[in-house]
PDB file of N, CA and C in Angstrom:
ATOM      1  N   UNK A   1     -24.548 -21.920  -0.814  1.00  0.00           N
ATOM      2  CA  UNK A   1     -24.413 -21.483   0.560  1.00  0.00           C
ATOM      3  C   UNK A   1     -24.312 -19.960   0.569  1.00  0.00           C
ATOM      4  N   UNK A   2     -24.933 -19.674   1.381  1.00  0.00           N
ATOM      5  CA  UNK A   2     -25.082 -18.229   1.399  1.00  0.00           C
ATOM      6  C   UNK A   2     -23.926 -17.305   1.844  1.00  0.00           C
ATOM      7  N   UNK A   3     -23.326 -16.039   1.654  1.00  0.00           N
ATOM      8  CA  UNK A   3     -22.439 -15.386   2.984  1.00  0.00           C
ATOM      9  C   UNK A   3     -22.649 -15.297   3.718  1.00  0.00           C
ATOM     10  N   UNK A   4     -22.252 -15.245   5.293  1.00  0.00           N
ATOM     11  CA  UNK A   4     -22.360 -15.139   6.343  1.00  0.00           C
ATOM     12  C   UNK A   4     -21.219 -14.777   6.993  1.00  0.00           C
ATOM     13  N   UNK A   5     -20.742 -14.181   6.204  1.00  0.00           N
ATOM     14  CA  UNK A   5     -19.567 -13.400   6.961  1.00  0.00           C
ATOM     15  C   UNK A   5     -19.721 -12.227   7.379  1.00  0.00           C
ATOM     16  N   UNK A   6     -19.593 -11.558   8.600  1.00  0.00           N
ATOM     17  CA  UNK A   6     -19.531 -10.244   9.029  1.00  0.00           C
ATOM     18  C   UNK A   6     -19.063  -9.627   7.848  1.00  0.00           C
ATOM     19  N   UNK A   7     -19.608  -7.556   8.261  1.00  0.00           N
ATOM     20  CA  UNK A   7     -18.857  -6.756   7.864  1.00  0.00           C
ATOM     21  C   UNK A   7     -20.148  -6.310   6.648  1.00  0.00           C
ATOM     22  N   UNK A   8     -19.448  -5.013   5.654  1.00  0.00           N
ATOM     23  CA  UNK A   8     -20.283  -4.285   5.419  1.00  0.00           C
ATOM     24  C   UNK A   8     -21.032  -5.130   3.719  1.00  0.00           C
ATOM     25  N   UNK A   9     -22.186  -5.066   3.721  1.00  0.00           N
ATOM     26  CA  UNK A   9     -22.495  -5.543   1.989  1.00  0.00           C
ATOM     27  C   UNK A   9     -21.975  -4.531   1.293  1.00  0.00           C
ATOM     28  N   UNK A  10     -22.108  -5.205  -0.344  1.00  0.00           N
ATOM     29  CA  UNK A  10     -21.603  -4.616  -1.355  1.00  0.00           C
ATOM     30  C   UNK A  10     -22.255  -3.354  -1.662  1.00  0.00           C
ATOM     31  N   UNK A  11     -22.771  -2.506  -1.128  1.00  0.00           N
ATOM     32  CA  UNK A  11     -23.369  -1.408  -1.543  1.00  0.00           C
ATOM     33  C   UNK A  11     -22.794  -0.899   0.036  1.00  0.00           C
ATOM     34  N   UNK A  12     -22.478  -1.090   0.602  1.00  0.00           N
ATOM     35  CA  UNK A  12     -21.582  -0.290   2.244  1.00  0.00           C
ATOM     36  C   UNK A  12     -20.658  -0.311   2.131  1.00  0.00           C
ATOM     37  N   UNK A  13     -19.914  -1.178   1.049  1.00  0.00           N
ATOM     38  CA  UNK A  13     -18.421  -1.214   0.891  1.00  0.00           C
ATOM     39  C   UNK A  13     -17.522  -0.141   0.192  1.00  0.00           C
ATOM     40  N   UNK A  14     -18.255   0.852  -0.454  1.00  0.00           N
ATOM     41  CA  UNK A  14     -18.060   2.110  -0.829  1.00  0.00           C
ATOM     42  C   UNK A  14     -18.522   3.044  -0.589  1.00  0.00           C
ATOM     43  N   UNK A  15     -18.037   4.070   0.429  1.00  0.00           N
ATOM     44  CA  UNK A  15     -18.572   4.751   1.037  1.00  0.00           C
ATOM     45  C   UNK A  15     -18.207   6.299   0.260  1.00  0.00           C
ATOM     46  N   UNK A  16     -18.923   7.326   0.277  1.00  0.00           N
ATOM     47  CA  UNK A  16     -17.908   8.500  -1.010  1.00  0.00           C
ATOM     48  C   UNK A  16     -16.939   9.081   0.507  1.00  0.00           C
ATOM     49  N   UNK A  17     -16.155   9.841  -0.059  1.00  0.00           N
ATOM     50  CA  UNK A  17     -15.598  10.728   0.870  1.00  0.00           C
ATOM     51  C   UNK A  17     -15.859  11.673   1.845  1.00  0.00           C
ATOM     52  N   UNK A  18     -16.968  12.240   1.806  1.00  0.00           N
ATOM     53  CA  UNK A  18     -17.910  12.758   2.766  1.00  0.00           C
ATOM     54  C   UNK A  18     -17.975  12.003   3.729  1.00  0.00           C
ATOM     55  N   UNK A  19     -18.194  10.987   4.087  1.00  0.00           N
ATOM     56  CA  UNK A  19     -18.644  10.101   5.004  1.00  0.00           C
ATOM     57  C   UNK A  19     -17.483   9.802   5.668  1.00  0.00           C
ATOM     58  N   UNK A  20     -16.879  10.165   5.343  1.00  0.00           N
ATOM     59  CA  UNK A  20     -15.054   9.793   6.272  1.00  0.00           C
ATOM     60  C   UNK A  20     -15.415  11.066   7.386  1.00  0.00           C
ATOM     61  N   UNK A  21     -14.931  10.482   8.482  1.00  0.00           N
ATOM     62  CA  UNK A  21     -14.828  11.589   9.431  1.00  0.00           C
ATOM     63  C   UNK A  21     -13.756  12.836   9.892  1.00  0.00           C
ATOM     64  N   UNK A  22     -13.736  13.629  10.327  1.00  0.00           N
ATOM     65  CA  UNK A  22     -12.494  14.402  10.041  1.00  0.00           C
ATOM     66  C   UNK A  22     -11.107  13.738  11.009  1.00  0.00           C
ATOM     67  N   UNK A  23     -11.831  13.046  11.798  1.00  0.00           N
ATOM     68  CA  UNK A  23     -10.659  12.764  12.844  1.00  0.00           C
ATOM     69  C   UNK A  23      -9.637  11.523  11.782  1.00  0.00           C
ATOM     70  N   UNK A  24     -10.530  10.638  11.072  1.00  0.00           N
ATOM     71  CA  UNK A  24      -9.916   9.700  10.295  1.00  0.00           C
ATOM     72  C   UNK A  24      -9.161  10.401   9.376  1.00  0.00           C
ATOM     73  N   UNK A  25      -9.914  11.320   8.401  1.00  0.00           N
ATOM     74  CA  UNK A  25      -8.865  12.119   8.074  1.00  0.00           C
ATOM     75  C   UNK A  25      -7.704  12.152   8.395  1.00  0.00           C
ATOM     76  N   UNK A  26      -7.874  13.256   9.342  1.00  0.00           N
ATOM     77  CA  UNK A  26      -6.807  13.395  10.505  1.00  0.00           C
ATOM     78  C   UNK A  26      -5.469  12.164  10.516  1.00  0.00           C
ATOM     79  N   UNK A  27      -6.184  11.315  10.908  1.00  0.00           N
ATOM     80  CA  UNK A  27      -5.278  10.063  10.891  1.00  0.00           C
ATOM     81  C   UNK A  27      -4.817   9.752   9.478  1.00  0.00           C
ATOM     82  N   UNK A  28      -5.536   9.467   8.670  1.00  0.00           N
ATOM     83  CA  UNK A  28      -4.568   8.873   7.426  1.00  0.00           C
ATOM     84  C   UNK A  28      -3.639  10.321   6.932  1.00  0.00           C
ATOM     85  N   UNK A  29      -4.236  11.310   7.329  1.00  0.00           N
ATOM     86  CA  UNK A  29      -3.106  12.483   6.633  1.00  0.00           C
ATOM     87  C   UNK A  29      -1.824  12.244   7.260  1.00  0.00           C
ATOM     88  N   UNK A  30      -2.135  12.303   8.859  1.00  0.00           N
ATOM     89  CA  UNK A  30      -0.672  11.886  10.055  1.00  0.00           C
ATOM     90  C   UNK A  30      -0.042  10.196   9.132  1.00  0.00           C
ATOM     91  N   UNK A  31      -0.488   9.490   8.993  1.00  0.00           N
ATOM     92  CA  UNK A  31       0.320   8.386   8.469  1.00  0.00           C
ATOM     93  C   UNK A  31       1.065   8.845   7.237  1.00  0.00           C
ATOM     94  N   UNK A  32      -0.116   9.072   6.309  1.00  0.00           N
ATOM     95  CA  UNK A  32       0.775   9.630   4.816  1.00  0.00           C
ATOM     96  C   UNK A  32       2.082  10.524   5.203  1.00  0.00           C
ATOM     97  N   UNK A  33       1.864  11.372   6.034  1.00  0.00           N
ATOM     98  CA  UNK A  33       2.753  12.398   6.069  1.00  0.00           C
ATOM     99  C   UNK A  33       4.205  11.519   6.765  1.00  0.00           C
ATOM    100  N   UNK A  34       3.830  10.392   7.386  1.00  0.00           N
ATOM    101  CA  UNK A  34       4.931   9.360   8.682  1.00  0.00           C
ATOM    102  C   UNK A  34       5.706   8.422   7.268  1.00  0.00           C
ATOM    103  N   UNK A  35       4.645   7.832   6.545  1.00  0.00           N
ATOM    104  CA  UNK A  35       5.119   7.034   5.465  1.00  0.00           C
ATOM    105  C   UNK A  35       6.228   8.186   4.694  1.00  0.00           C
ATOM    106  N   UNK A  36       5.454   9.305   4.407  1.00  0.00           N
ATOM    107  CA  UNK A  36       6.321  10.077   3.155  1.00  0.00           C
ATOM    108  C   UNK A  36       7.638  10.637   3.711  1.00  0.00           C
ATOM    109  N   UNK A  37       7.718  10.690   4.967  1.00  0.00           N
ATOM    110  CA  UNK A  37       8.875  11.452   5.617  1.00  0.00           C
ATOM    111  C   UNK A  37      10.316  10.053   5.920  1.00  0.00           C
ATOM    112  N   UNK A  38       9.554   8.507   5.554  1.00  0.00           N
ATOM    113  CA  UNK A  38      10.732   7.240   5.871  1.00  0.00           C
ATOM    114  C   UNK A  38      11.026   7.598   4.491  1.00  0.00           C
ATOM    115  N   UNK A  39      10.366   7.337   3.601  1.00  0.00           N
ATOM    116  CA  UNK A  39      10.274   7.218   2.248  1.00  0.00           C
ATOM    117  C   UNK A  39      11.891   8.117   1.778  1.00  0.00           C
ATOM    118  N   UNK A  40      11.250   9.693   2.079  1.00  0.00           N
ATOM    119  CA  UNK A  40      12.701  10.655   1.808  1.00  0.00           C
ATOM    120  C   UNK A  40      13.810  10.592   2.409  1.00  0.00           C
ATOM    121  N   UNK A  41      13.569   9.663   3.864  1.00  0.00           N
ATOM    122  CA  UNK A  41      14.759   9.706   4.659  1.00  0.00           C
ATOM    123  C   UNK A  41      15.516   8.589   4.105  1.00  0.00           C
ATOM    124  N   UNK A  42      15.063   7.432   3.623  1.00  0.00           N
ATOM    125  CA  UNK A  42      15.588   6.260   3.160  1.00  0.00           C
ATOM    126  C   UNK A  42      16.341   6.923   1.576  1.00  0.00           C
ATOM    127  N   UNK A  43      15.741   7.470   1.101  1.00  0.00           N
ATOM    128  CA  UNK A  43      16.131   8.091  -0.194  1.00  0.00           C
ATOM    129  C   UNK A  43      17.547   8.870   0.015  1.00  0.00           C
ATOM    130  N   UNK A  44      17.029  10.071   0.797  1.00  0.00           N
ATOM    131  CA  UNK A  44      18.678  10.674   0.891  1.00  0.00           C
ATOM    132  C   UNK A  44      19.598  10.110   1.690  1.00  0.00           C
ATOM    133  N   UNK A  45      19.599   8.774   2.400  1.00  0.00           N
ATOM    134  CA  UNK A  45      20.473   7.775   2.606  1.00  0.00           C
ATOM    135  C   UNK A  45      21.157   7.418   1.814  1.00  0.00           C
ATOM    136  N   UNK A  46      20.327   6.971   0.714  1.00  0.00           N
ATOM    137  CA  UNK A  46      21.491   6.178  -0.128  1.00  0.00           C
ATOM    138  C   UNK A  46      22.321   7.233  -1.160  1.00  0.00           C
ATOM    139  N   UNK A  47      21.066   8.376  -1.265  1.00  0.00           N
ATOM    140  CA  UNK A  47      22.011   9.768  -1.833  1.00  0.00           C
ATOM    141  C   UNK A  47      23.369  10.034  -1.229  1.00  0.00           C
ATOM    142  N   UNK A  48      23.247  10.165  -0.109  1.00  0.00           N
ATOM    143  CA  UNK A  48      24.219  10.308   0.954  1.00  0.00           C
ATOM    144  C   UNK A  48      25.097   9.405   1.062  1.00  0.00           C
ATOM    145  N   UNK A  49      24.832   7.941   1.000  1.00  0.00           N
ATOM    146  CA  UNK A  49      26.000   6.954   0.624  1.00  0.00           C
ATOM    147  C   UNK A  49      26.761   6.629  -0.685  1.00  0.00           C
ATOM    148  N   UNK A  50      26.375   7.181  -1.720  1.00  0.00           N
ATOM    149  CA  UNK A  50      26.585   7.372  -2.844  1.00  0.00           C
ATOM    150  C   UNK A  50      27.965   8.847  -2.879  1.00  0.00           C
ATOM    151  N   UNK A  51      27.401   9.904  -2.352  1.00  0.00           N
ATOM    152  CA  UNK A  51      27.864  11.096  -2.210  1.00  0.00           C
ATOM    153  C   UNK A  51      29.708  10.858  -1.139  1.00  0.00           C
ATOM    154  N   UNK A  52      29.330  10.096  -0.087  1.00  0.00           N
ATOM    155  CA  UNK A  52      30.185  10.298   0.941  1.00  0.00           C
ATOM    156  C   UNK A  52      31.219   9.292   0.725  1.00  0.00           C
ATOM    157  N   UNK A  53      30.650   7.629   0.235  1.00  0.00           N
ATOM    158  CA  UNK A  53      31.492   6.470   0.072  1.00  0.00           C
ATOM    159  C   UNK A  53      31.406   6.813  -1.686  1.00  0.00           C
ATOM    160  N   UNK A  54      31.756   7.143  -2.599  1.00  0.00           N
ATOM    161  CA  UNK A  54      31.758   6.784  -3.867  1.00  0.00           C
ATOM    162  C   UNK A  54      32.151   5.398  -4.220  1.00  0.00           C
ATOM    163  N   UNK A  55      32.131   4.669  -5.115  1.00  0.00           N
ATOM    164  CA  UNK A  55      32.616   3.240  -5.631  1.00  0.00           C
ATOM    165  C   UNK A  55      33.486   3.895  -6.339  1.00  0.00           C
ATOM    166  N   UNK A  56      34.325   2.495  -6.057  1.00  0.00           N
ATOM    167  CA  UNK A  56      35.966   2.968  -6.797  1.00  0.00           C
ATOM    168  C   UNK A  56      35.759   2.501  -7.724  1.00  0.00           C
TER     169      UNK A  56
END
């Protein structure tokens, strides 16, 4: 049985980086930058709970 599933063939499925547009860019830089900024905030949380509550 053949594919027949939507979406791009195996030679469209890798596109190089050029072909990204700048606005997408744009967008995954704004996410990376949204992800990396929970990432440090979650981090110096527990720095910070470590620092403020010590374990007895």
């Amino acid at each position: 049985m053949a594919n027949t599933a939507p979406g791009p063939g195996p030679a469209e499925a890798h596109l190089p980086a050029e072909s990204v547009r700048p606005s997408r860019q744009e967008a995954n830089l704004r996410l990376a930058l949204v992800l990396a900024s929970i990432a440090v905030a979650f981090f110096l949380g527990i720095v910070l709970k470590y620092v403020l509550f010590p374990a007895p």
